[in-house]
Protein backbone atom coordinates (compact mmCIF):
# COMPACT_ATOMS: atom_id res chain seq x y z
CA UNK A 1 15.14 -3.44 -8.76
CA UNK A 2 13.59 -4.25 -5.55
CA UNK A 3 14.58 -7.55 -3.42
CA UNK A 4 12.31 -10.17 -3.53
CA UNK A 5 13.19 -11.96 -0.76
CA UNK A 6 10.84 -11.53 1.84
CA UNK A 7 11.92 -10.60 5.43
CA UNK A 8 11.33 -13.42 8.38
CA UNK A 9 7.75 -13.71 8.92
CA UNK A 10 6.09 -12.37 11.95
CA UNK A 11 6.54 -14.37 15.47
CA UNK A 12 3.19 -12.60 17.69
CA UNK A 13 0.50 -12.99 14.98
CA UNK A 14 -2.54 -10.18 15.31
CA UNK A 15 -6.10 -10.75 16.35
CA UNK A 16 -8.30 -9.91 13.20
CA UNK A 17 -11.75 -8.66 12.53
CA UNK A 18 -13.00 -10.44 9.92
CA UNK A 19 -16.41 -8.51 10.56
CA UNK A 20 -14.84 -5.26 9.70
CA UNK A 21 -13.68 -4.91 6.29
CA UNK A 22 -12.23 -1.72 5.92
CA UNK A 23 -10.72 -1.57 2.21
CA UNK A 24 -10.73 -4.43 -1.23
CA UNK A 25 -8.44 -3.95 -3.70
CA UNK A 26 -7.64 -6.00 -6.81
CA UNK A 27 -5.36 -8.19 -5.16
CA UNK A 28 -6.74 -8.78 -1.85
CA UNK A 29 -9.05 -7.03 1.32
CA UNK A 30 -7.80 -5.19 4.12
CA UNK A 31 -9.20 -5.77 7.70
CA UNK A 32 -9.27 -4.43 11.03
CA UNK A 33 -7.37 -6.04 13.55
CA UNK A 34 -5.79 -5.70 17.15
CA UNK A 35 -2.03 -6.11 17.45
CA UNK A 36 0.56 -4.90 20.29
CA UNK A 37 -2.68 -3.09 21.86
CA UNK A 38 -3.35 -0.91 19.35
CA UNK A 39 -5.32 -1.00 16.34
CA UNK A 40 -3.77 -2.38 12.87
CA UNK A 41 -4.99 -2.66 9.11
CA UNK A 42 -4.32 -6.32 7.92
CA UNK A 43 -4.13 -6.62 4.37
CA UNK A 44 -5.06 -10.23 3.00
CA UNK A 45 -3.64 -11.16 -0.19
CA UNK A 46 -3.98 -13.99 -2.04
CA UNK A 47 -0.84 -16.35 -2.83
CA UNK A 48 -1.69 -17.95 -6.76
CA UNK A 49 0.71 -18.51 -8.82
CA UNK A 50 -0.28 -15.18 -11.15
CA UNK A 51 -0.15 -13.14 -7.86
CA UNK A 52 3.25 -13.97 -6.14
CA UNK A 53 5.61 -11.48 -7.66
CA UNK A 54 3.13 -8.24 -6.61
CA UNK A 55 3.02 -9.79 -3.00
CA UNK A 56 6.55 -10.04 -2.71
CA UNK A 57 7.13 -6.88 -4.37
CA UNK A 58 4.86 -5.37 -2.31
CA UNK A 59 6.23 -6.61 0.93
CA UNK A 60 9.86 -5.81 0.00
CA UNK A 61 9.26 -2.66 -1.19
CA UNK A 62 6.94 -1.36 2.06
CA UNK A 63 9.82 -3.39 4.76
CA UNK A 64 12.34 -1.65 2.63
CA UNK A 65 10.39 1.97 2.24
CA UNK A 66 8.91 2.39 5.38
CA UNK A 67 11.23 4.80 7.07
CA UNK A 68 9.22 7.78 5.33
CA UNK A 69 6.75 9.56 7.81
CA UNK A 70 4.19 9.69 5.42
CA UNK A 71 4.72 6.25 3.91
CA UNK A 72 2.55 3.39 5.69
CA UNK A 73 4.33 1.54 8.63
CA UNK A 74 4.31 -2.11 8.15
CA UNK A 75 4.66 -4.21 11.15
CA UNK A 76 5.46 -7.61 9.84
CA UNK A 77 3.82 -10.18 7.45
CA UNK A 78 2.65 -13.82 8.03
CA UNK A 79 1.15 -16.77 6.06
CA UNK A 80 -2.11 -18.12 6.66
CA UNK A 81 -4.82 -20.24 5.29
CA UNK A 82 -8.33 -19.15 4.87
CA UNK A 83 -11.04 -21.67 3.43
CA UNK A 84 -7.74 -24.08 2.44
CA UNK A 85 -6.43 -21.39 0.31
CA UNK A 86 -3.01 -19.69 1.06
CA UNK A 87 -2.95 -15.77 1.89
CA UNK A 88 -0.04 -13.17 2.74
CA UNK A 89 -1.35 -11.14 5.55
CA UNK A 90 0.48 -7.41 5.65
CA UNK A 91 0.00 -5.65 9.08
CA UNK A 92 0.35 -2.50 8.70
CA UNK A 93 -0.64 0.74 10.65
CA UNK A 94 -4.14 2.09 10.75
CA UNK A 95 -4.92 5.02 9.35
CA UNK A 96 -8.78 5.86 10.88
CA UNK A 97 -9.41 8.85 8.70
CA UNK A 98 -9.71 6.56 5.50
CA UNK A 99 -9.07 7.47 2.12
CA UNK A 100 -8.14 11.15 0.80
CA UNK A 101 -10.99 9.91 -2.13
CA UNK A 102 -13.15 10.46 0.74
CA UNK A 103 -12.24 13.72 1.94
CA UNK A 104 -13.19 15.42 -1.30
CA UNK A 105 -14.00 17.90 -2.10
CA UNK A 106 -11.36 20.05 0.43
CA UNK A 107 -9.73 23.66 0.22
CA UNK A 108 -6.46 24.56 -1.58
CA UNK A 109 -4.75 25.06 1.67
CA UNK A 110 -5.70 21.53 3.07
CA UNK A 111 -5.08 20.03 -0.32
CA UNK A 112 -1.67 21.26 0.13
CA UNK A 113 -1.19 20.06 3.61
CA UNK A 114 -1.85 16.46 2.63
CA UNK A 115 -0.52 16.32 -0.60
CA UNK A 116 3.31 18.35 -0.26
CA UNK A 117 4.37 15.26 2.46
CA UNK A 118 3.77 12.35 -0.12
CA UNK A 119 5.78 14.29 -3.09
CA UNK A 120 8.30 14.19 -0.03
CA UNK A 121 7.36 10.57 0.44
CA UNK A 122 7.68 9.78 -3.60
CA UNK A 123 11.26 11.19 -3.67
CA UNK A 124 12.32 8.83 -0.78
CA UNK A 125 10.84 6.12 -2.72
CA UNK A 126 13.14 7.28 -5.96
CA UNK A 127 15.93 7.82 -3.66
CA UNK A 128 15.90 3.58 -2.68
CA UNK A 129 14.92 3.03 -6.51
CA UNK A 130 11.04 2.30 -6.08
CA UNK A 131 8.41 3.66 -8.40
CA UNK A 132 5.18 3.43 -7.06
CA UNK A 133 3.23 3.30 -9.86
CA UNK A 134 -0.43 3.19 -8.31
CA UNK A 135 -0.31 6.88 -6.90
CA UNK A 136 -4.41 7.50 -6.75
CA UNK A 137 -6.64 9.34 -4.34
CA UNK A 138 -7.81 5.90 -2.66
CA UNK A 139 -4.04 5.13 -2.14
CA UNK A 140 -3.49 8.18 -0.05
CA UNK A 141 -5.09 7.71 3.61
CA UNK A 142 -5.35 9.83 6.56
CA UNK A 143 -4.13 9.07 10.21
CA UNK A 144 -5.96 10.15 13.37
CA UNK A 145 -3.68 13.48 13.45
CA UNK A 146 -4.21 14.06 9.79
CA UNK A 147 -0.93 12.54 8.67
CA UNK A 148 -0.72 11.78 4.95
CA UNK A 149 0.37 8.58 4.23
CA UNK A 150 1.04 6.77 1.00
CA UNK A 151 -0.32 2.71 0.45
CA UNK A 152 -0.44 -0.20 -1.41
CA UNK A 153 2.76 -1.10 -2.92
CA UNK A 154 1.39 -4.12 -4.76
CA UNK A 155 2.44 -2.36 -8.04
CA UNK A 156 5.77 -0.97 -7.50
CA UNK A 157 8.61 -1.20 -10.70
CA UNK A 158 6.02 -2.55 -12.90
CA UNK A 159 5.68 -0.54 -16.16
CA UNK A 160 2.80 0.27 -17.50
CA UNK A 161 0.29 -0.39 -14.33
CA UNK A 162 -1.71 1.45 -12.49
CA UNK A 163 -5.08 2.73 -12.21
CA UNK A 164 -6.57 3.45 -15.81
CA UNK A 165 -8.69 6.43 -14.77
CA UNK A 166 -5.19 8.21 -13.04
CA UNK A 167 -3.32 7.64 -16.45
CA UNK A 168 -2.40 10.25 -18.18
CA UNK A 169 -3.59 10.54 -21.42
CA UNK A 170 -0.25 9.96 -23.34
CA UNK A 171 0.22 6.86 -21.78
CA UNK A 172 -2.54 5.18 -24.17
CA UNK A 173 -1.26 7.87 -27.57
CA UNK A 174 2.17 6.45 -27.31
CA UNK A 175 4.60 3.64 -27.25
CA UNK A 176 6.02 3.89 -23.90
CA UNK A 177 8.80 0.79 -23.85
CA UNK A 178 11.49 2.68 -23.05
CA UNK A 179 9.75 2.70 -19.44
CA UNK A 180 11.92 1.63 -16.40
């Protein structure tokens, strides 16, 4: 079970973009921002009620996971208000070559060049007990060098989620409660 409670909130905020939206998801948006001189990918999400547990979750488990090369470096959090409503903000590295979605379609060798680090990065997830449970195209991105790297933790240790289209086809034929 992952630890929900969050690690100290950051101290030197970022400077953030809100022109350049560079990602939505169901839980919140992702923008560019500046931080430490270099660039940064601020994820926004919401704090409601309905909504806490996946932000912590997905804050503990990224602090607590990030020591994989190919699993997204986070730099710190912080809370903030935007149009009087409360957000977690994630900063987290920037990967500039976007989503592996949009790479497609690519060669076998490629394919294996981006896709053999995160089965690396999944075991070192299982290793500290997280299951990621949102593994998807659009939740593998690319860094400048071509670096796999594995995102969006919002999910993690939550049976039965993910992304319906990624589901395999036995997971809507049978009674899965025995799930972890």
């Amino acid at each position: 079970m992952i630890q929900t409670q969050l690690p100290q909130q950051m101290k030197y905020l970022p400077v953030v973009d809100y022109n350049i939206n560079i990602g939505t998801g169901a839980y919140g948006s992702v923008f560019l921002g500046q931080w430490n001189r270099k660039y940064v990918a601020i994820k926004f999400l919401q704090l409601k009620t309905e909504t806490l547990q996946h932000v912590q979750h997905e804050i503990c488990a990224l602090m607590k996971a990030q020591t994989h090369p190919n699993i997204c470096r986070c730099f710190g959090w912080y809370q903030t208000l935007f149009d009087n409503h409360p957000f977690a903000a994630l900063v987290t590295e920037f990967c500039s070559q976007g989503e592996l979605f949009d790479m497609l379609p690519m060669c076998e060798k490629d394919a294996k060049d981006v896709i053999y680090p995160i089965f690396d990065a999944v075991a070192h997830l299982h290793q500290k007990n997280i299951i990621h449970c949102d593994i998807k195209l659009e939740n593998i991105l690319l860094t400048s060098d071509g670096t796999s790297k594995l995102i969006d933790f919002g999910l993690v240790n939550t049976p039965h989620a993910g992304s319906r289209y990624y589901a395999a086809p036995e997971v809507f034929q049978c009674d899965l409660s025995f799930a972890v």
